[in-house]
Every structure is written in C-alpha cells, then in structure tokens.
PDB file of N, CA and C in Angstrom:
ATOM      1  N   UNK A   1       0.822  -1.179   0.000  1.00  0.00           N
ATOM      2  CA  UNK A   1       0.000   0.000   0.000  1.00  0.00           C
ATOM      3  C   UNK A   1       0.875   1.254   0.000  1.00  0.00           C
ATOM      4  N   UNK A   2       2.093   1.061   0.609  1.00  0.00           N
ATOM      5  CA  UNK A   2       2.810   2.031   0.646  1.00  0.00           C
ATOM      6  C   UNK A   2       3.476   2.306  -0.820  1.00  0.00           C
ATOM      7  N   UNK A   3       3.887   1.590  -1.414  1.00  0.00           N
ATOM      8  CA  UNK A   3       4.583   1.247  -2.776  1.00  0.00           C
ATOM      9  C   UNK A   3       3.004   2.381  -3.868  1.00  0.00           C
ATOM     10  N   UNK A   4       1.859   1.697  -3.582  1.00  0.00           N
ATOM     11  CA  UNK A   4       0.785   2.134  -4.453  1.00  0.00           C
ATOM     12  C   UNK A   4       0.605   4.079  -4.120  1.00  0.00           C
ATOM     13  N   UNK A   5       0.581   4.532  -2.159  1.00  0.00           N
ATOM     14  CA  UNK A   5       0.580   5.325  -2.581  1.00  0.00           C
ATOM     15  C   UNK A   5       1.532   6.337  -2.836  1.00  0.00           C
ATOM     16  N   UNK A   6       2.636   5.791  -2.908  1.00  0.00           N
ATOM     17  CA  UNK A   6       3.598   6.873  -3.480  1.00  0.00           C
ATOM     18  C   UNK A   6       3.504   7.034  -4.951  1.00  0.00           C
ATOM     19  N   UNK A   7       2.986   6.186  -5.483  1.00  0.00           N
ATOM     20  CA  UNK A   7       3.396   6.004  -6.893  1.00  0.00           C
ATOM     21  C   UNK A   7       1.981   7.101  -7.589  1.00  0.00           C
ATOM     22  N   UNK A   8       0.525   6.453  -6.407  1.00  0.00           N
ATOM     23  CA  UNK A   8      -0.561   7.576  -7.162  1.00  0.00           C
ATOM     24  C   UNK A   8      -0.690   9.307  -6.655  1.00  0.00           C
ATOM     25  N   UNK A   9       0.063   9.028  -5.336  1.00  0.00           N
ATOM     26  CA  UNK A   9       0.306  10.186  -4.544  1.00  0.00           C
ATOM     27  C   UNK A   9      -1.558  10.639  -4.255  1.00  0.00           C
ATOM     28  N   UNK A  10      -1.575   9.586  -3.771  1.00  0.00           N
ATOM     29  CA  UNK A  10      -3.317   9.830  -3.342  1.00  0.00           C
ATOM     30  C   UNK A  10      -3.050   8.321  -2.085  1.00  0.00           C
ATOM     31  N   UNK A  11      -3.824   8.614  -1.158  1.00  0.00           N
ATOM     32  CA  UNK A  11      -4.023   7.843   0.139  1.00  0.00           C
ATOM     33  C   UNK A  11      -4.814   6.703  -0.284  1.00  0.00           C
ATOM     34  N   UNK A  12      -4.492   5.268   0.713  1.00  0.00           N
ATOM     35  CA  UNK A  12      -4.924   4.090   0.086  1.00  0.00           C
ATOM     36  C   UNK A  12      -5.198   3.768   1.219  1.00  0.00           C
ATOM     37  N   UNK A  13      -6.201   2.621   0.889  1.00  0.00           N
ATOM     38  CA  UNK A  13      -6.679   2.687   2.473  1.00  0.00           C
ATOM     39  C   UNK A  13      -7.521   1.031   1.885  1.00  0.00           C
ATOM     40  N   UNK A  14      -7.333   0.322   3.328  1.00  0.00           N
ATOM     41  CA  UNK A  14      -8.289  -1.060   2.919  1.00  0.00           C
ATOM     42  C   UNK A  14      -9.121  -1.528   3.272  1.00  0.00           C
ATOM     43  N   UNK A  15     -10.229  -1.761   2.912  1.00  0.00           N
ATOM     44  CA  UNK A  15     -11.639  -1.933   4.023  1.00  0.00           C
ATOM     45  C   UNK A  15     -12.290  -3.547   3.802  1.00  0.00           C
ATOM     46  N   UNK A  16     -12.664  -3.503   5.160  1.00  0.00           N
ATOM     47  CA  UNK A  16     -13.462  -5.201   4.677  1.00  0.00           C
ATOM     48  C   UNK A  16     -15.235  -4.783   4.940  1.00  0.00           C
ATOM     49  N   UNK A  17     -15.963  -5.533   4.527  1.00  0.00           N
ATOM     50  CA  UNK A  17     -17.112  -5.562   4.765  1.00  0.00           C
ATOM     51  C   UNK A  17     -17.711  -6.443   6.501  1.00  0.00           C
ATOM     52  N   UNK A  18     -18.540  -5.088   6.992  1.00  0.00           N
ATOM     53  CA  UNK A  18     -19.038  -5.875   8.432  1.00  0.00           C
ATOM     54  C   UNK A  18     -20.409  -5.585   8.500  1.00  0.00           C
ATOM     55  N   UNK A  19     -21.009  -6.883   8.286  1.00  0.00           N
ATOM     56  CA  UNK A  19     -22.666  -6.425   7.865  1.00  0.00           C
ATOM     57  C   UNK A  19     -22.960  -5.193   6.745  1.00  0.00           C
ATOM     58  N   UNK A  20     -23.814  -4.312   7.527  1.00  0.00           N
ATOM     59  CA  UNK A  20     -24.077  -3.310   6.592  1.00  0.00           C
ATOM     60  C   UNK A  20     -23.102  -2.179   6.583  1.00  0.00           C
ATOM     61  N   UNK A  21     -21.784  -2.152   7.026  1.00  0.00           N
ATOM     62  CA  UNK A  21     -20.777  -0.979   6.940  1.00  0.00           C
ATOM     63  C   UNK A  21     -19.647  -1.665   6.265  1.00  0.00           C
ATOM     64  N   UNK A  22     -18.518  -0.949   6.278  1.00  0.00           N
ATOM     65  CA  UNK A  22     -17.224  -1.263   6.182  1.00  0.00           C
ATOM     66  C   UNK A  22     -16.534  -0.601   7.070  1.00  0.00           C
ATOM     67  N   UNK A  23     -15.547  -1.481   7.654  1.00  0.00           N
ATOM     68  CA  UNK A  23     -14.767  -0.712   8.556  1.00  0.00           C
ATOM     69  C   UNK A  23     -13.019  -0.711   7.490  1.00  0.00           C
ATOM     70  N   UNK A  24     -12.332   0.407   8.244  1.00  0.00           N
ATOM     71  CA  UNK A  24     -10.839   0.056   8.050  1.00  0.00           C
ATOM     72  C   UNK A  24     -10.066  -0.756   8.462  1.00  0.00           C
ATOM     73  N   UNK A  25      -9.166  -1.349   8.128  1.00  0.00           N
ATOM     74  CA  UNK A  25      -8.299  -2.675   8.202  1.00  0.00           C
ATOM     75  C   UNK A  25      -6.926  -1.746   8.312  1.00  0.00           C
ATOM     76  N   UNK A  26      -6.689  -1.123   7.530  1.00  0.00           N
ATOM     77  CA  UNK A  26      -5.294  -0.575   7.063  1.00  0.00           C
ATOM     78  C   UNK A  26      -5.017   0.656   6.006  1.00  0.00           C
ATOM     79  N   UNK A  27      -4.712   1.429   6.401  1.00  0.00           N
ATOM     80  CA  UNK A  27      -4.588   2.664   5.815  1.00  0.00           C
ATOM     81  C   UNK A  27      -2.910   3.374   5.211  1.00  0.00           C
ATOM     82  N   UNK A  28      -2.535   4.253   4.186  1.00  0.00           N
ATOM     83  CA  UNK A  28      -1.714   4.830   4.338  1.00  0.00           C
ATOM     84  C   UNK A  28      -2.024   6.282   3.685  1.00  0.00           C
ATOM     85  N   UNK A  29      -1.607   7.492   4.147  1.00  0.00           N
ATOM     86  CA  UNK A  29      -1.981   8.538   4.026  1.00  0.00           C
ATOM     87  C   UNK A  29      -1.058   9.452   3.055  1.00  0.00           C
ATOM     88  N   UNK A  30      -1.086  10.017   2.241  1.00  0.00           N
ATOM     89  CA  UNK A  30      -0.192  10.606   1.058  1.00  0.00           C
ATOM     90  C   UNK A  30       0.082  11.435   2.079  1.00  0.00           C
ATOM     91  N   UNK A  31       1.467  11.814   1.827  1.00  0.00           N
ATOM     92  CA  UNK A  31       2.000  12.925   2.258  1.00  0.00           C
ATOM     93  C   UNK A  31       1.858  14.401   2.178  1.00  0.00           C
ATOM     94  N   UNK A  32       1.379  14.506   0.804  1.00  0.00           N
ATOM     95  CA  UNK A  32       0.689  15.981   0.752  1.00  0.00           C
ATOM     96  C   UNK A  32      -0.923  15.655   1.089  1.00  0.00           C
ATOM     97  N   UNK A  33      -1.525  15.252   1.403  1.00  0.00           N
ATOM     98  CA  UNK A  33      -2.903  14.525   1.049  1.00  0.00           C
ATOM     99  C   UNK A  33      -3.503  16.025   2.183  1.00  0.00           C
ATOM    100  N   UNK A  34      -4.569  16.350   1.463  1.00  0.00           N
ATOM    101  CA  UNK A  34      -5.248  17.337   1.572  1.00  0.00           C
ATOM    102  C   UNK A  34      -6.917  16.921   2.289  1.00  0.00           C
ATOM    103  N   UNK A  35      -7.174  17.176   3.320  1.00  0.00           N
ATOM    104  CA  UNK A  35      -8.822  16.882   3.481  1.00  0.00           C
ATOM    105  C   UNK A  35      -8.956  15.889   4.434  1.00  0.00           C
ATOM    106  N   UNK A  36      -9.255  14.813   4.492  1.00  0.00           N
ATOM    107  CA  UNK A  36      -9.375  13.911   5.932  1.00  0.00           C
ATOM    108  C   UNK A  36      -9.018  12.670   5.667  1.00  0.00           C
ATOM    109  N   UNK A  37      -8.376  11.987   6.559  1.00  0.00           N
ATOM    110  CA  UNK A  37      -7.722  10.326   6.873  1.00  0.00           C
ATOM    111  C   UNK A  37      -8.552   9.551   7.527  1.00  0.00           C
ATOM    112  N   UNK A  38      -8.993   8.383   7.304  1.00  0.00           N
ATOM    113  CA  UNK A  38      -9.683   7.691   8.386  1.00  0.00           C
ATOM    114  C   UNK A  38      -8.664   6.790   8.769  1.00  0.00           C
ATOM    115  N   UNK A  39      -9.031   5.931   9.984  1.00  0.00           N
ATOM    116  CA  UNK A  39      -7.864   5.362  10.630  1.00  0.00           C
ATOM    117  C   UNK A  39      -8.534   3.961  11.072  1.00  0.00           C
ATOM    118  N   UNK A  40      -7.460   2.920  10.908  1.00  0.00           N
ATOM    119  CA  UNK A  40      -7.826   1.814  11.581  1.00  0.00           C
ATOM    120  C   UNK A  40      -8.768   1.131  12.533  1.00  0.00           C
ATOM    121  N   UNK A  41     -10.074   0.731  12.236  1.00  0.00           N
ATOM    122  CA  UNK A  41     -10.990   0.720  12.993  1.00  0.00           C
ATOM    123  C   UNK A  41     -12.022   1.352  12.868  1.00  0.00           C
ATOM    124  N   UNK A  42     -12.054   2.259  12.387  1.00  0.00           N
ATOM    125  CA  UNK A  42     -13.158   3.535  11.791  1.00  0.00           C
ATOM    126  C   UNK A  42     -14.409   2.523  10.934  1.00  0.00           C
ATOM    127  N   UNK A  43     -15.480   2.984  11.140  1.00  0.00           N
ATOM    128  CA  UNK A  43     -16.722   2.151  10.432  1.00  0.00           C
ATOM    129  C   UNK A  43     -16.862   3.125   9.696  1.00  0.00           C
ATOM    130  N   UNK A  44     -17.920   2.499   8.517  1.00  0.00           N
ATOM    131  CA  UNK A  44     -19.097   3.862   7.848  1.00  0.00           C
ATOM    132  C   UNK A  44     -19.590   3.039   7.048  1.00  0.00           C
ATOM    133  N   UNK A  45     -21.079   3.240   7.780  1.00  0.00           N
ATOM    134  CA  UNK A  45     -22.206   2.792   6.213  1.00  0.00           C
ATOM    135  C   UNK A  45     -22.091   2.361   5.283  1.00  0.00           C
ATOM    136  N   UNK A  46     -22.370   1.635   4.545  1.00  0.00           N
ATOM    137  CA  UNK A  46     -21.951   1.376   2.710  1.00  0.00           C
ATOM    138  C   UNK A  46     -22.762   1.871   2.129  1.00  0.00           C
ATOM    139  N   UNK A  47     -23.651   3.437   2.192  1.00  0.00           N
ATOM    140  CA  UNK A  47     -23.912   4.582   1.441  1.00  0.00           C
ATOM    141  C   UNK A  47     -23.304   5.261   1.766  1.00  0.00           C
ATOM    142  N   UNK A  48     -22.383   5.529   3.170  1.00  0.00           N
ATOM    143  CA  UNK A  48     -21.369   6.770   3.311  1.00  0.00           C
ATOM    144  C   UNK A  48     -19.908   6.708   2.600  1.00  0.00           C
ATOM    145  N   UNK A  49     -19.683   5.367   1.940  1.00  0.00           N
ATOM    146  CA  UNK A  49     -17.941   5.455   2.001  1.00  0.00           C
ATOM    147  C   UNK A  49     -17.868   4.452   0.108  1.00  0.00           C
ATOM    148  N   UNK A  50     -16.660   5.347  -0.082  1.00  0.00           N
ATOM    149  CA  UNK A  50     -16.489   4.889  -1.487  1.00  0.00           C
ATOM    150  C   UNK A  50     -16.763   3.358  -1.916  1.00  0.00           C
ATOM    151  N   UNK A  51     -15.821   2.900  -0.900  1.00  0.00           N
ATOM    152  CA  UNK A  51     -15.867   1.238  -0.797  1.00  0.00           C
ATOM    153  C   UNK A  51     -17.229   0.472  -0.544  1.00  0.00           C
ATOM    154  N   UNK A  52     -18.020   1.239   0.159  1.00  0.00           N
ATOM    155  CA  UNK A  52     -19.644   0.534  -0.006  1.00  0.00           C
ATOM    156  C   UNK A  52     -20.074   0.994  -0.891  1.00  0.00           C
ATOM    157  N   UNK A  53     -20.013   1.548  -1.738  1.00  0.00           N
ATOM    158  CA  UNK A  53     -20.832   1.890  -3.150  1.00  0.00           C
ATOM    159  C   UNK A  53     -20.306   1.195  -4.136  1.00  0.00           C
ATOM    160  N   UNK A  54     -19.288   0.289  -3.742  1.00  0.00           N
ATOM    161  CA  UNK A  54     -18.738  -0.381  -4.935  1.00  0.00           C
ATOM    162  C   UNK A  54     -19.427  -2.042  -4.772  1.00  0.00           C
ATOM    163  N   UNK A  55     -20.034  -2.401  -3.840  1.00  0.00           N
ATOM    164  CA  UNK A  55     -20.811  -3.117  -3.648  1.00  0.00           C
ATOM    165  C   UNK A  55     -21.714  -3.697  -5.017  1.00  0.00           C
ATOM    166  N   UNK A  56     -22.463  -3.363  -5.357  1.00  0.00           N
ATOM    167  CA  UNK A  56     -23.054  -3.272  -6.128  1.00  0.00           C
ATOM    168  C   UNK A  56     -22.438  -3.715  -7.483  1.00  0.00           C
ATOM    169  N   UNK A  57     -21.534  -3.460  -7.976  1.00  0.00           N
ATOM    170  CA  UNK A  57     -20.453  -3.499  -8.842  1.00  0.00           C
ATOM    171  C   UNK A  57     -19.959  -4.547  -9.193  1.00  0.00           C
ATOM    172  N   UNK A  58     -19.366  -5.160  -7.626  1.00  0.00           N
ATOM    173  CA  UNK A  58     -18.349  -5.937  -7.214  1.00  0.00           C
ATOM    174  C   UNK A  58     -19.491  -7.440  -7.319  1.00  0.00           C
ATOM    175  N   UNK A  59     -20.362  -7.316  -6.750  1.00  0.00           N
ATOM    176  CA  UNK A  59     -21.580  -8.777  -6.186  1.00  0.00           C
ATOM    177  C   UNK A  59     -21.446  -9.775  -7.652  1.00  0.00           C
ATOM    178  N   UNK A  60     -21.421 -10.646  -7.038  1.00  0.00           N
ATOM    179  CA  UNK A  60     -21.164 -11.827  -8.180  1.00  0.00           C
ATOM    180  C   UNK A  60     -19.897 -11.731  -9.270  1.00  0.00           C
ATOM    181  N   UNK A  61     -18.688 -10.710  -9.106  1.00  0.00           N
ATOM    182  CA  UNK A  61     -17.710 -10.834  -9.708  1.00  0.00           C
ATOM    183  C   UNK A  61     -16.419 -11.183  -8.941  1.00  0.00           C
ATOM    184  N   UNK A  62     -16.290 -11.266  -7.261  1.00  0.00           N
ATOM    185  CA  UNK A  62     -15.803 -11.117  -6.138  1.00  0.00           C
ATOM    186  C   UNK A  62     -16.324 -12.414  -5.285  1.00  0.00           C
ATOM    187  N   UNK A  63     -16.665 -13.790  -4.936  1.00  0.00           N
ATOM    188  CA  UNK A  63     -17.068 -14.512  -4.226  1.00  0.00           C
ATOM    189  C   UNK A  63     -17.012 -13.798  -3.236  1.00  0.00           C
ATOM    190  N   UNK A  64     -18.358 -13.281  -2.305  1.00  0.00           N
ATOM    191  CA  UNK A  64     -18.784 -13.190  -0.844  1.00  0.00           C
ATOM    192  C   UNK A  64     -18.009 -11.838  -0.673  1.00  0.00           C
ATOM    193  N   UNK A  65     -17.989 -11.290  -1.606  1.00  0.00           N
ATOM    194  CA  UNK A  65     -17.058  -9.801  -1.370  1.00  0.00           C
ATOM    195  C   UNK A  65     -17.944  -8.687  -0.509  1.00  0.00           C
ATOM    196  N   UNK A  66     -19.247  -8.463  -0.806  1.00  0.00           N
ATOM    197  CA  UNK A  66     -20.208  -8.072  -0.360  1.00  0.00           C
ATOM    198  C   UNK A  66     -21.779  -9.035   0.063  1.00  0.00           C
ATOM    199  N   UNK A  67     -20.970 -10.148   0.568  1.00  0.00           N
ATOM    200  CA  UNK A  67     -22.357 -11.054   1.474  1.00  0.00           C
ATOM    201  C   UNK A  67     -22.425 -10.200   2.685  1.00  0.00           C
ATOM    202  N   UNK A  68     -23.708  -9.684   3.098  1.00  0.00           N
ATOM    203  CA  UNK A  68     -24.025  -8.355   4.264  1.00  0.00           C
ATOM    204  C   UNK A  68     -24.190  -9.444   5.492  1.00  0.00           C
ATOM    205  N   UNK A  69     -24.408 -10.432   5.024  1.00  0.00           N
ATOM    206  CA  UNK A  69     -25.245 -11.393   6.155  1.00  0.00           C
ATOM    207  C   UNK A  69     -24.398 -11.614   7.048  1.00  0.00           C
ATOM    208  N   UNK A  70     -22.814 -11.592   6.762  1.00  0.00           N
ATOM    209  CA  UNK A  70     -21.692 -11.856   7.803  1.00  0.00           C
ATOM    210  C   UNK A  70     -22.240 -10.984   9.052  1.00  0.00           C
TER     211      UNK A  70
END
C-alpha cells in the first residue's frame, strides 16, 4: 500500500465488509494529502464510504465480497 501510494500520490486505504458498513483494516496517508484520513478501525455505512458503493459493482464478480449477512 505504501509502494501504491507513493506512486498515485493519493491515500490508500483497505476496508473489509461488516454487515451493513465497512470498517478500516489498514490505511496509508499521502503525504501531501489534503482533506481527511480515516484510521484503523473507523466504520461507515456502505452509502457513506467509497468502498460501499462499490458493492453493487463488485456482487457476483468477487465470491462473498459483499455477502451483508456476515
């Protein structure tokens, strides 16, 4: 992650699915990175956060990538 964000110079960050949110797993923050970081442990909705809107997307191309039922 570190390798990725130096290279996009944008913050990378990794989330798993927990029921109906995603929480953070692991984060790294660009160095110039402008605006807000979430941090390890942090939840949010999967209508609040990039990574739950990809839900939708992802279902049936991803085995159990977005099963909510966990």
């Amino acid at each position: 992650m570190e390798n990725l964000t130096a290279a996009s110079g944008h913050s990378c960050g990794l989330n798993i699915l927990s029921g109906d949110y995603v929480e953070r797993i692991h984060g790294v923050t660009a160095p110039e990175a402008v605006g807000y970081a979430t941090h390890e442990g942090v939840r949010a909705p999967l209508y609040a956060s990039p990574s739950g809107k990809l839900c939708p997307f992802m279902n049936g191309r991803v085995p159990g990538a977005c099963d909510t039922d966990r």
